[in-house]
PDB file of N, CA and C in Angstrom:
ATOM      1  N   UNK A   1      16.298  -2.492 -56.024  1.00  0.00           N
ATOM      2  CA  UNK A   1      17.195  -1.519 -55.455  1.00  0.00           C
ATOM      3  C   UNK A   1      18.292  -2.256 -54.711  1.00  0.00           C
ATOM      4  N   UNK A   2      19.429  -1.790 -54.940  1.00  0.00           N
ATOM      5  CA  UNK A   2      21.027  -2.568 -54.288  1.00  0.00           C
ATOM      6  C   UNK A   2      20.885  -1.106 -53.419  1.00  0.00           C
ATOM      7  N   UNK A   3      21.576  -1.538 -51.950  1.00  0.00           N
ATOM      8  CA  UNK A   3      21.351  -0.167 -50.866  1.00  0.00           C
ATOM      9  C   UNK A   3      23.290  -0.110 -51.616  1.00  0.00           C
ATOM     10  N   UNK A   4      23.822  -0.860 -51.948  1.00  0.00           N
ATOM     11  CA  UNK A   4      25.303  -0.067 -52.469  1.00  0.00           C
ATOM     12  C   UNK A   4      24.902  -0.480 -53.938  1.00  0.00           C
ATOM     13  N   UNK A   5      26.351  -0.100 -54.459  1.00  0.00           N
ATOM     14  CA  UNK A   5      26.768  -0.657 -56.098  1.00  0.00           C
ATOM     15  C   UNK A   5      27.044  -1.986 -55.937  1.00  0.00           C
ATOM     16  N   UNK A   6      26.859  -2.694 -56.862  1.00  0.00           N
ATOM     17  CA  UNK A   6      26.856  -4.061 -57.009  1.00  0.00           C
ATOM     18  C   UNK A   6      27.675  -4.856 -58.433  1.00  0.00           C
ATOM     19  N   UNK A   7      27.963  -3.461 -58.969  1.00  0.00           N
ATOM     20  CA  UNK A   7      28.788  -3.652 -59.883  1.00  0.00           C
ATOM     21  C   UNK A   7      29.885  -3.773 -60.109  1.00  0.00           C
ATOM     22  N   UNK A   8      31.025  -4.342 -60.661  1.00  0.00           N
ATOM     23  CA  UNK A   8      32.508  -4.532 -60.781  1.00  0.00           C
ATOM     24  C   UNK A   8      33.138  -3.187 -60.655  1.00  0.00           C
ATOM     25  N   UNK A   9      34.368  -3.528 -60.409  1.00  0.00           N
ATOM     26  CA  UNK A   9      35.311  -2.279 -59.898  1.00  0.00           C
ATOM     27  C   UNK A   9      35.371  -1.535 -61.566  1.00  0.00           C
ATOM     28  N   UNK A  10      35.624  -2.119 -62.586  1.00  0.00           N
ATOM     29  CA  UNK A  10      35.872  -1.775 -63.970  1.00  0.00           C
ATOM     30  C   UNK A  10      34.324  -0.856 -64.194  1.00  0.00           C
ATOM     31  N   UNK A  11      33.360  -1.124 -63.878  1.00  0.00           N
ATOM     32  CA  UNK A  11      31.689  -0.628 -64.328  1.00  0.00           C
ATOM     33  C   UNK A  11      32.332   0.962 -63.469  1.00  0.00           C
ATOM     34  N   UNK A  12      32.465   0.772 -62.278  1.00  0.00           N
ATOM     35  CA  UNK A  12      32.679   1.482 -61.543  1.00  0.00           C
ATOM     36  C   UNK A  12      33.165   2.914 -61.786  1.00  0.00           C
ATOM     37  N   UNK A  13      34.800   2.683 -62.220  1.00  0.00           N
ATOM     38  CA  UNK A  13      35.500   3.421 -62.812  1.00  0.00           C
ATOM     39  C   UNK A  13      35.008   3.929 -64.156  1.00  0.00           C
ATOM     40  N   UNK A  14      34.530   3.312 -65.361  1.00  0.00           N
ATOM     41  CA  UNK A  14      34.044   3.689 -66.141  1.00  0.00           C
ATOM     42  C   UNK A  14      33.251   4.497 -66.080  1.00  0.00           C
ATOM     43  N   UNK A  15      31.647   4.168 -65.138  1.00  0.00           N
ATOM     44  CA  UNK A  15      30.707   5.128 -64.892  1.00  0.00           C
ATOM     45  C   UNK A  15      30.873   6.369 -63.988  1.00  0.00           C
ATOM     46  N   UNK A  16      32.434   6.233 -63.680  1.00  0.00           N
ATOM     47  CA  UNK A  16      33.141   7.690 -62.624  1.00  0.00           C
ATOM     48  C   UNK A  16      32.141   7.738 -61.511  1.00  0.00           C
ATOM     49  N   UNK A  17      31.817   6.501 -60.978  1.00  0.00           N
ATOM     50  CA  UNK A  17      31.052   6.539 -59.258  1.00  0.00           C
ATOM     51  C   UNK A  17      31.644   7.479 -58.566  1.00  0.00           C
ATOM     52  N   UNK A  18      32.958   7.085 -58.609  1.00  0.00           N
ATOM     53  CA  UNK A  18      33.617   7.698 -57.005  1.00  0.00           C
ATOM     54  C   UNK A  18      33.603   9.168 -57.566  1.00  0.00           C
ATOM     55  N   UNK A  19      32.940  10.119 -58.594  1.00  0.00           N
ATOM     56  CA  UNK A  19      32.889  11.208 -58.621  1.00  0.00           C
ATOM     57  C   UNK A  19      31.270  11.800 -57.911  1.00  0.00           C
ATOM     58  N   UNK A  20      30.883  10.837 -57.702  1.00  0.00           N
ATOM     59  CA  UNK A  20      29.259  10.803 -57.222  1.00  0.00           C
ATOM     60  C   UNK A  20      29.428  11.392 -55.769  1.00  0.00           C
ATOM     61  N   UNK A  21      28.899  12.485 -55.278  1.00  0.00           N
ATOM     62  CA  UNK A  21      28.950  12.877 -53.718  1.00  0.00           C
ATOM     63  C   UNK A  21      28.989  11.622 -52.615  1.00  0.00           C
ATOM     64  N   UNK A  22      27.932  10.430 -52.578  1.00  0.00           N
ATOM     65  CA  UNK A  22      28.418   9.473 -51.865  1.00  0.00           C
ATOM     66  C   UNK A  22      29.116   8.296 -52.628  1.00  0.00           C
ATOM     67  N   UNK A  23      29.442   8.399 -53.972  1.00  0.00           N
ATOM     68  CA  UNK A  23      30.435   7.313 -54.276  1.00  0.00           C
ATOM     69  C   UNK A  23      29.615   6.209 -54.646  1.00  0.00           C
ATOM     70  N   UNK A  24      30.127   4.860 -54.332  1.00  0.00           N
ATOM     71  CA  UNK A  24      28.999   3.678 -54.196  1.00  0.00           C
ATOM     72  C   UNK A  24      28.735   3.099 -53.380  1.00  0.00           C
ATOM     73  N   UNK A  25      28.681   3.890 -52.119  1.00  0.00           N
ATOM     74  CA  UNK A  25      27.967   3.817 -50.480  1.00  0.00           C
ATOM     75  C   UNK A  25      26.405   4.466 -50.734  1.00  0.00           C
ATOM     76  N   UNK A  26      25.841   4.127 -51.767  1.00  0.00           N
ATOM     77  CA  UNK A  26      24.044   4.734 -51.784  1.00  0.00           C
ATOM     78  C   UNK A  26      23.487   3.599 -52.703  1.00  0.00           C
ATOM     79  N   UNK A  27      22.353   3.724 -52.307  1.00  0.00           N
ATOM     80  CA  UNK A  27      21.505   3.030 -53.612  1.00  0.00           C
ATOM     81  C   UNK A  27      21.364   3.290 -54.917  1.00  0.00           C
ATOM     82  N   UNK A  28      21.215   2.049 -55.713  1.00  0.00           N
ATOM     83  CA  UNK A  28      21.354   2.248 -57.090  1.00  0.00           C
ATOM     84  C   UNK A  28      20.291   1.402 -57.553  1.00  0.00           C
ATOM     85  N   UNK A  29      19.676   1.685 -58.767  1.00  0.00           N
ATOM     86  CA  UNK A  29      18.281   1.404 -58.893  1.00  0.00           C
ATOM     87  C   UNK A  29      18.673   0.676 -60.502  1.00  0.00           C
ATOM     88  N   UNK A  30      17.756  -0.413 -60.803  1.00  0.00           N
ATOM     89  CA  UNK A  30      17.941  -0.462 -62.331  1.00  0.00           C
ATOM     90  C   UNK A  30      16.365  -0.066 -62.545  1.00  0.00           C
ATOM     91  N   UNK A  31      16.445   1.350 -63.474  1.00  0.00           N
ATOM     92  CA  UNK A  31      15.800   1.725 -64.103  1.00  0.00           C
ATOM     93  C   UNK A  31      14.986   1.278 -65.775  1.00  0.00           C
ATOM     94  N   UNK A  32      13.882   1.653 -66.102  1.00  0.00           N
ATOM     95  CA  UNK A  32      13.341   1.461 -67.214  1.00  0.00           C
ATOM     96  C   UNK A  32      13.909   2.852 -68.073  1.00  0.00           C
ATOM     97  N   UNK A  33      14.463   3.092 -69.251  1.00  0.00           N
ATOM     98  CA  UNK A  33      14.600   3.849 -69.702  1.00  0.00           C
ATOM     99  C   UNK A  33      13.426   4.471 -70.912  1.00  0.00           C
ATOM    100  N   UNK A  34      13.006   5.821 -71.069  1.00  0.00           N
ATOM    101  CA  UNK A  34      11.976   5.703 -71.774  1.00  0.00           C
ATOM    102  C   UNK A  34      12.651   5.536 -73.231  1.00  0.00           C
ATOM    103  N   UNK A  35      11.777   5.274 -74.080  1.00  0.00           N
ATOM    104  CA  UNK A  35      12.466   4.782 -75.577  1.00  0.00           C
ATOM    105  C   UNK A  35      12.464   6.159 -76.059  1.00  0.00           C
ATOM    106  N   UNK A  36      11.989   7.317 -75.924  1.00  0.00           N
ATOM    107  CA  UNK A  36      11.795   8.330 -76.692  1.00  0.00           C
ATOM    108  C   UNK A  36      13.000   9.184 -76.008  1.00  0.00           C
ATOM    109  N   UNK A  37      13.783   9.232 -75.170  1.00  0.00           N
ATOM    110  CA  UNK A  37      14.939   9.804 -75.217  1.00  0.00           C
ATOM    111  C   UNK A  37      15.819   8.971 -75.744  1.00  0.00           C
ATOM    112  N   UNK A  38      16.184   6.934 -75.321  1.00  0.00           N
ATOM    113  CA  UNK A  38      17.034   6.495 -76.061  1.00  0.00           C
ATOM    114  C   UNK A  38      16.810   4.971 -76.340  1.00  0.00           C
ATOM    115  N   UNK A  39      16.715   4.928 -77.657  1.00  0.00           N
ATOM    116  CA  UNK A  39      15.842   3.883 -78.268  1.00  0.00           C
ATOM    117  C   UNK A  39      16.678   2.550 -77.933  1.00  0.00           C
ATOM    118  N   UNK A  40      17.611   2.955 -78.002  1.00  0.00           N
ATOM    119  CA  UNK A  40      18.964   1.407 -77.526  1.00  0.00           C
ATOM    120  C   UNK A  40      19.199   1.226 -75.950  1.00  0.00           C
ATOM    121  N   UNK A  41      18.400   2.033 -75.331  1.00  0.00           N
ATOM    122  CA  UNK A  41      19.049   1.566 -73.583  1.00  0.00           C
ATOM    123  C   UNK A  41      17.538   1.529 -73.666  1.00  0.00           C
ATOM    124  N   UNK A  42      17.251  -0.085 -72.727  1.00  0.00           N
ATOM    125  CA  UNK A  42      16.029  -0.332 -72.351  1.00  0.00           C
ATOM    126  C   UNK A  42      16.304  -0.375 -70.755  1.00  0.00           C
ATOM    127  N   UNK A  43      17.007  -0.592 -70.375  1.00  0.00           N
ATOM    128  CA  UNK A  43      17.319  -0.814 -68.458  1.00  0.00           C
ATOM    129  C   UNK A  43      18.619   0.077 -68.599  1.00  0.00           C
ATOM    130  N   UNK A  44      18.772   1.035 -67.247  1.00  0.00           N
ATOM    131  CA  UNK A  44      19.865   1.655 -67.082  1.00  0.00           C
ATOM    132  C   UNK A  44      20.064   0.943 -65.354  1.00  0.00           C
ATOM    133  N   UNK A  45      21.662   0.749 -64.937  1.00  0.00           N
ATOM    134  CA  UNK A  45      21.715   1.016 -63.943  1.00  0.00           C
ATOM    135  C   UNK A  45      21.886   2.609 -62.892  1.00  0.00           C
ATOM    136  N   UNK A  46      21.452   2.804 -61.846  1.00  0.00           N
ATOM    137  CA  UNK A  46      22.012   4.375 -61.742  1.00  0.00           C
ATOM    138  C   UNK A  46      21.346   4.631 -60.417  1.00  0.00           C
ATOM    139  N   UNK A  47      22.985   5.549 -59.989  1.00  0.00           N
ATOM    140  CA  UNK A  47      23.046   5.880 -58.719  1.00  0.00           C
ATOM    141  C   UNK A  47      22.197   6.356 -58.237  1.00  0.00           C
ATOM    142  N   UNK A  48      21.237   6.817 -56.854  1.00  0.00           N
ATOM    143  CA  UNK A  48      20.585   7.290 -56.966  1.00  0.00           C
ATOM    144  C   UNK A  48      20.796   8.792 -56.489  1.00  0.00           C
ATOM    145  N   UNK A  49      22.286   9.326 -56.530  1.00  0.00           N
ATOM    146  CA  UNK A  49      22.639  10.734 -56.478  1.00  0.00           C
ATOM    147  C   UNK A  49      22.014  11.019 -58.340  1.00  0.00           C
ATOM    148  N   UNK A  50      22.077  10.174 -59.032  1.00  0.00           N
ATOM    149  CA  UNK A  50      21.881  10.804 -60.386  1.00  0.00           C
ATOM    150  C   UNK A  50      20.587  10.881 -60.755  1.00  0.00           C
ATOM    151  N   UNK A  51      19.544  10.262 -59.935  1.00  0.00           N
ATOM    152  CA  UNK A  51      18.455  10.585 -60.660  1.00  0.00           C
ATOM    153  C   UNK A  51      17.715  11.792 -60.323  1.00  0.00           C
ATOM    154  N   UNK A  52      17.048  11.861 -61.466  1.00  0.00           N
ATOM    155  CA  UNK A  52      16.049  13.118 -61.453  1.00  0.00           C
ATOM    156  C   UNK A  52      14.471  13.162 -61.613  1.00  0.00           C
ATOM    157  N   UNK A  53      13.586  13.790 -61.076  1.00  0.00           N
ATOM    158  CA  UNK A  53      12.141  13.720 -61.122  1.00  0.00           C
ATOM    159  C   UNK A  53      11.975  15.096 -62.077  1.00  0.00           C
ATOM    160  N   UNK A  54      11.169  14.731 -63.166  1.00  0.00           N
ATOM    161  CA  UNK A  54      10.738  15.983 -64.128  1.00  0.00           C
ATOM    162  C   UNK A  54       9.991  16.634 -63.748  1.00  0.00           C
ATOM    163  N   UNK A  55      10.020  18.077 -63.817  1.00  0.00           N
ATOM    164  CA  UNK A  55       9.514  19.209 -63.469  1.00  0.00           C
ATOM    165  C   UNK A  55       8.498  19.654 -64.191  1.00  0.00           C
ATOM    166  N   UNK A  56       6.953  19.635 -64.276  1.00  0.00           N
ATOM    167  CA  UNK A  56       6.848  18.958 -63.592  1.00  0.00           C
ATOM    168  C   UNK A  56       6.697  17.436 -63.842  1.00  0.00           C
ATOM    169  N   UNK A  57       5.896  16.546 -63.411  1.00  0.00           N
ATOM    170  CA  UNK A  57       6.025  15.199 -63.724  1.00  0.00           C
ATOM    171  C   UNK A  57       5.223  15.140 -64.799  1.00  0.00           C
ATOM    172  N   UNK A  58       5.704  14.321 -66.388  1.00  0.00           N
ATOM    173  CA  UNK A  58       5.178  14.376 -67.054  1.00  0.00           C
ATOM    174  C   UNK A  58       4.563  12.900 -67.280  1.00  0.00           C
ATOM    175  N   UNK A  59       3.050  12.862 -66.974  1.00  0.00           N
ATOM    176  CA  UNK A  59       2.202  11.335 -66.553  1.00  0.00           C
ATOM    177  C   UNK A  59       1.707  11.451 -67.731  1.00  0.00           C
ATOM    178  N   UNK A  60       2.119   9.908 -68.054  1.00  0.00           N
ATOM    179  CA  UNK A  60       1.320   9.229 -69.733  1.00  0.00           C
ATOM    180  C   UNK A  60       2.562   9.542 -70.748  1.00  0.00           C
ATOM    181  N   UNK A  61       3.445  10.106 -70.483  1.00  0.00           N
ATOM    182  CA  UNK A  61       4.105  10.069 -72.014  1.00  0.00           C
ATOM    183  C   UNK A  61       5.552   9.201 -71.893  1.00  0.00           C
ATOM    184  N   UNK A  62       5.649   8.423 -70.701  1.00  0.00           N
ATOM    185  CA  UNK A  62       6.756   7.167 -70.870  1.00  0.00           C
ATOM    186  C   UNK A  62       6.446   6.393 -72.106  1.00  0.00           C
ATOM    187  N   UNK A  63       6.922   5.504 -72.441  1.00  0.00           N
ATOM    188  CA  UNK A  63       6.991   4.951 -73.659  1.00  0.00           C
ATOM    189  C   UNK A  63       8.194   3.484 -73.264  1.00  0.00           C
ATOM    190  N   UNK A  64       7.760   2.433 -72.988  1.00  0.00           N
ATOM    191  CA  UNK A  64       8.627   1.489 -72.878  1.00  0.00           C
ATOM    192  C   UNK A  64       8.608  -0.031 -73.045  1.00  0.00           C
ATOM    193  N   UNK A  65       8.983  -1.121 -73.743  1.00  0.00           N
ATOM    194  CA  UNK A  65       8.049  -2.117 -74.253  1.00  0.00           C
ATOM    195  C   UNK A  65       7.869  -2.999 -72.921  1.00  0.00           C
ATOM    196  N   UNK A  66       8.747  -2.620 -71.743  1.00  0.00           N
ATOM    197  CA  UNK A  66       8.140  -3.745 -70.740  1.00  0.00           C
ATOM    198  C   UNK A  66       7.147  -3.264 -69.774  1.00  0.00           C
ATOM    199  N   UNK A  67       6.293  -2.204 -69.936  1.00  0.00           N
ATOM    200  CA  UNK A  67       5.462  -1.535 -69.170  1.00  0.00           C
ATOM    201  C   UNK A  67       4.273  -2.612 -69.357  1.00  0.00           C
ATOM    202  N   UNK A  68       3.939  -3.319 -70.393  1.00  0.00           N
ATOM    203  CA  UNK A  68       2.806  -3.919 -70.305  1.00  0.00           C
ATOM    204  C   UNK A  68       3.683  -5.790 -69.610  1.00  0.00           C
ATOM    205  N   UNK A  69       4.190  -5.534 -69.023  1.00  0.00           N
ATOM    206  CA  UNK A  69       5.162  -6.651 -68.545  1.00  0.00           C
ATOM    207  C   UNK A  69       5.185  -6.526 -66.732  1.00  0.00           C
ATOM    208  N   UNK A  70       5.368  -5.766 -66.444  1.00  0.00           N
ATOM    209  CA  UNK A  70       5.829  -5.122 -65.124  1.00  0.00           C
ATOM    210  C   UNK A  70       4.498  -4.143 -64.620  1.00  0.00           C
ATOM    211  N   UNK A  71       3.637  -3.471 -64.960  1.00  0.00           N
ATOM    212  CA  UNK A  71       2.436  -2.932 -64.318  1.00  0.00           C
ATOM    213  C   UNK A  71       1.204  -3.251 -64.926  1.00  0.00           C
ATOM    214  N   UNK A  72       0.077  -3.157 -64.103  1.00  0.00           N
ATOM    215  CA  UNK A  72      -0.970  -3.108 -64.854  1.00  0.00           C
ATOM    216  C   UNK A  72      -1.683  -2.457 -65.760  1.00  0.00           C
ATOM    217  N   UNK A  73      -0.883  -1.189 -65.359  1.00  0.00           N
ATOM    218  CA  UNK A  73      -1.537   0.276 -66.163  1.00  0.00           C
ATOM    219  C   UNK A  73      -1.306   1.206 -65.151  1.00  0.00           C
ATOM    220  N   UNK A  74      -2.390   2.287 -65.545  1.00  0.00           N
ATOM    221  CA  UNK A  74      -2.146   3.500 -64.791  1.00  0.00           C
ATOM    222  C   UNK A  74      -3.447   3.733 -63.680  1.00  0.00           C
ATOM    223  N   UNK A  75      -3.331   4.191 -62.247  1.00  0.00           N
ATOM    224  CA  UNK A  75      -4.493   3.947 -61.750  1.00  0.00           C
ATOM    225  C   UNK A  75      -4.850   5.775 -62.041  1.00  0.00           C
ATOM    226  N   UNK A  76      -5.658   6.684 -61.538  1.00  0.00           N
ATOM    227  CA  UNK A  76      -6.544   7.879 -61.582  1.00  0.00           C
ATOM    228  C   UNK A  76      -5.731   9.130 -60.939  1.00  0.00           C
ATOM    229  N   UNK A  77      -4.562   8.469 -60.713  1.00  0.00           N
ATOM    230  CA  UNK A  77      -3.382   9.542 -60.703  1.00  0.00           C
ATOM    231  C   UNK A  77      -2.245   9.899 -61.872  1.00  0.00           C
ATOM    232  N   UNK A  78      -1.810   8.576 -62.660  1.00  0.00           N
ATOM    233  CA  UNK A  78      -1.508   8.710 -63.316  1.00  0.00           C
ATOM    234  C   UNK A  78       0.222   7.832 -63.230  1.00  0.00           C
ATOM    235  N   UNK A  79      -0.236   7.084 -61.634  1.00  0.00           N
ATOM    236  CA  UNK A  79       0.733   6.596 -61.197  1.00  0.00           C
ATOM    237  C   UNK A  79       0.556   4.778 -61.918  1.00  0.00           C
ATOM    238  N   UNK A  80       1.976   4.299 -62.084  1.00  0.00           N
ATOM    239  CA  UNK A  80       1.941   2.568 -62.480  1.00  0.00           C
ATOM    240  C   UNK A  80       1.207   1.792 -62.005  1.00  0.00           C
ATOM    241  N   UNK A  81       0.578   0.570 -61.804  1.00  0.00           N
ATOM    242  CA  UNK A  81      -0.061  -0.199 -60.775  1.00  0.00           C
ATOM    243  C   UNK A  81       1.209  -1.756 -61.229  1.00  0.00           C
ATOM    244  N   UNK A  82       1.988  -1.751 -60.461  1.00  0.00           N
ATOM    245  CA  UNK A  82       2.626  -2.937 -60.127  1.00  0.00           C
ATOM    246  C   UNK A  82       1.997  -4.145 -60.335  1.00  0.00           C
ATOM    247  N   UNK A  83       2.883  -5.178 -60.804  1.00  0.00           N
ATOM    248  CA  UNK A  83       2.049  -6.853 -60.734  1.00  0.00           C
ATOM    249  C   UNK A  83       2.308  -7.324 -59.847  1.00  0.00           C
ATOM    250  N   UNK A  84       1.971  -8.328 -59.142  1.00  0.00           N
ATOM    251  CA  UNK A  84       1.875  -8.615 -58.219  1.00  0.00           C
ATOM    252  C   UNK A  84       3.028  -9.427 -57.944  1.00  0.00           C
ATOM    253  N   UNK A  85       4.060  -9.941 -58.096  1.00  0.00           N
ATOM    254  CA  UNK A  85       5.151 -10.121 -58.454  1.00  0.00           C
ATOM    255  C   UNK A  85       6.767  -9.384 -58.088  1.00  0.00           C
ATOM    256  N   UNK A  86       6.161  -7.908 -58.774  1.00  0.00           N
ATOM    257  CA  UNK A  86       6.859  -7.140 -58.417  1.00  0.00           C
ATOM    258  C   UNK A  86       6.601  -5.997 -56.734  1.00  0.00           C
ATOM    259  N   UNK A  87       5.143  -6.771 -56.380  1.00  0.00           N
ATOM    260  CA  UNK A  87       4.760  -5.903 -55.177  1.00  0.00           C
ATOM    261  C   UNK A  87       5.164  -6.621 -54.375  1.00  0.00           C
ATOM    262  N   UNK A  88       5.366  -8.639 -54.541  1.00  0.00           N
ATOM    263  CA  UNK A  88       5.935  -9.042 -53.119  1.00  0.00           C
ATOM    264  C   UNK A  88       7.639  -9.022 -53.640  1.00  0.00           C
ATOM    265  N   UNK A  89       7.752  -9.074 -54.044  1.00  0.00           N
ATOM    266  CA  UNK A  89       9.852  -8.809 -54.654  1.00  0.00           C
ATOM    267  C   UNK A  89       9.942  -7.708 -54.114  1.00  0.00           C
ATOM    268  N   UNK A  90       8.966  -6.281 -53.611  1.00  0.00           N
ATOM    269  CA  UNK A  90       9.625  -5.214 -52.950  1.00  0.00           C
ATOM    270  C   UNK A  90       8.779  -5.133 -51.312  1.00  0.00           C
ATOM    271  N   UNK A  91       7.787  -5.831 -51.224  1.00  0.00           N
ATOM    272  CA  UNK A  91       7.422  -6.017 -49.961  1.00  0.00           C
ATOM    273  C   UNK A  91       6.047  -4.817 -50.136  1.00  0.00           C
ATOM    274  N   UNK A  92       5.311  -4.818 -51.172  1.00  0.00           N
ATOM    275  CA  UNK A  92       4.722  -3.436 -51.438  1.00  0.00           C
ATOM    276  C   UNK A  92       3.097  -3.932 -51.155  1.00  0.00           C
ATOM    277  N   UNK A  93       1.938  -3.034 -50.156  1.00  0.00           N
ATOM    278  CA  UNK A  93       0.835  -3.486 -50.191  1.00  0.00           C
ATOM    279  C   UNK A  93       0.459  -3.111 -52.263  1.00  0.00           C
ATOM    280  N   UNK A  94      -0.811  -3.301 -52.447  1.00  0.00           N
ATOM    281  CA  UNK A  94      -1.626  -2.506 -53.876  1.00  0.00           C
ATOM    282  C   UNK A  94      -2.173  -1.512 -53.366  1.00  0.00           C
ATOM    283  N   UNK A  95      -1.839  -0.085 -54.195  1.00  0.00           N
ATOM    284  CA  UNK A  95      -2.098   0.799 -53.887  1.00  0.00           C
ATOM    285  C   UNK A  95      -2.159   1.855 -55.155  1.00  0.00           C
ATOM    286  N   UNK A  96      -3.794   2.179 -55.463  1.00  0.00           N
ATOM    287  CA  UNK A  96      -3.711   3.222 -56.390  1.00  0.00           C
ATOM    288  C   UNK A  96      -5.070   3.698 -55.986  1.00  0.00           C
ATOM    289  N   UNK A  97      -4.996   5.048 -56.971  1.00  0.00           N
ATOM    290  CA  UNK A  97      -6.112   5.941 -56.383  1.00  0.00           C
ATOM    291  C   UNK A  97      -7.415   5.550 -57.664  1.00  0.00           C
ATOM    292  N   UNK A  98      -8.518   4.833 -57.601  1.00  0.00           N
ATOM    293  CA  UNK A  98      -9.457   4.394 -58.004  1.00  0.00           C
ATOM    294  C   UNK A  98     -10.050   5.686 -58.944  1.00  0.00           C
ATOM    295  N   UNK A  99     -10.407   4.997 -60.243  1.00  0.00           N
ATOM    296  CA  UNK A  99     -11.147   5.810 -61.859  1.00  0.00           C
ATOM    297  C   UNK A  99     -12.391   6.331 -60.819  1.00  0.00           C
ATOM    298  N   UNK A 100     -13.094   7.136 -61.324  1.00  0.00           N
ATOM    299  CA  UNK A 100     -14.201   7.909 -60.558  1.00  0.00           C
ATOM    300  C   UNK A 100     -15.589   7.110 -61.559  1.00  0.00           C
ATOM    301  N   UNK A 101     -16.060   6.527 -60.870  1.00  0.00           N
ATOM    302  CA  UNK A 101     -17.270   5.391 -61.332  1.00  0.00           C
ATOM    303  C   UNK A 101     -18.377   6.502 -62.295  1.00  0.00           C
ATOM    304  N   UNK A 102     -19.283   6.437 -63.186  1.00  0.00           N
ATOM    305  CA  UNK A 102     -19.778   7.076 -63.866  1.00  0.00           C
ATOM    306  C   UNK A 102     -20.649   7.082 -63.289  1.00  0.00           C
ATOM    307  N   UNK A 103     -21.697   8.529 -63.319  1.00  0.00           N
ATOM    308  CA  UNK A 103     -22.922   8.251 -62.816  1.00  0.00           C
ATOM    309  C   UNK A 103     -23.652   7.312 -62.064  1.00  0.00           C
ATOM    310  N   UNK A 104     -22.709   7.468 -60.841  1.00  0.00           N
ATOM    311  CA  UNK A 104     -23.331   6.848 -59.333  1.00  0.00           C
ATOM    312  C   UNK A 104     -23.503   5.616 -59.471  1.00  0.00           C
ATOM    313  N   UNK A 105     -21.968   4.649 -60.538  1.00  0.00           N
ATOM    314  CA  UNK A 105     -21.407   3.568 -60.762  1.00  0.00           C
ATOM    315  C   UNK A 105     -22.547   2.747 -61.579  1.00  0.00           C
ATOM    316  N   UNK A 106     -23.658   3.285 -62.176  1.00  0.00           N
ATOM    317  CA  UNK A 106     -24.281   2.880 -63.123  1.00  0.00           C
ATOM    318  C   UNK A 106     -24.107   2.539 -64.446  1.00  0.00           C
ATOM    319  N   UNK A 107     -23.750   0.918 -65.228  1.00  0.00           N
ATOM    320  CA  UNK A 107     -22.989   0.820 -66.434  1.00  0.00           C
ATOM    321  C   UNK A 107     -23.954   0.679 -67.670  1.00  0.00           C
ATOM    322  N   UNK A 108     -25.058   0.863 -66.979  1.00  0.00           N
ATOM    323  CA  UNK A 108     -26.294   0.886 -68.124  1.00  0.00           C
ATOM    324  C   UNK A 108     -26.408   2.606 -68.850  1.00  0.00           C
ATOM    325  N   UNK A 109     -26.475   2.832 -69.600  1.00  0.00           N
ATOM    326  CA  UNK A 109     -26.569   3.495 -70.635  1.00  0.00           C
ATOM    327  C   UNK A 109     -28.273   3.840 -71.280  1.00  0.00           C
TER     328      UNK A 109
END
């Protein structure tokens, strides 16, 4: 996350920032794009007046080839689990909500 734009005055104008309610005085995130809306943008940059959370959140159907690159998987919410890498690059403890152990965590069968 850049807390401004970090991009050239030309990116700028092109991507019509200064039509953005705060302009490029906000954070801007480079995003993973999922492949199943657009198979040719794998990273987007973008303001964060533009982003949006799906209604509701639709968990498990991203689709992206650096997911097995950048998380571990999914923990019992349905949320990413970060590598460790990317948890000290954002200052992040590990944090996910734990699979529910089978029969009173017994793996015998």
């Amino acid at each position: 996350m850049d807390p401004v734009c970090c991009e050239s005055s030309s990116w700028m104008e092109t991507a019509q920032v200064e039509k953005l309610p705060r302009g490029s005085n906000q954070p801007f995130y480079q995003v993973l794009v999922d492949v199943h809306e657009d198979p040719n943008l794998l990273v987007a940059y973008v303001a964060e007046d533009n982003l949006l959370t799906p209604e509701p959140p639709n968990k498990g159907q991203f689709d992206h080839p650096y997911i097995s690159f950048l998380f571990y998987g999914m923990d019992a919410a349905g949320d990413f689990i970060p590598i460790k890498q990317l948890r000290e690059k954002y200052n992040r403890p590990r944090h996910e909500i734990p699979l529910e152990p089978d029969d009173e965590g017994n793996d015998d069968a």
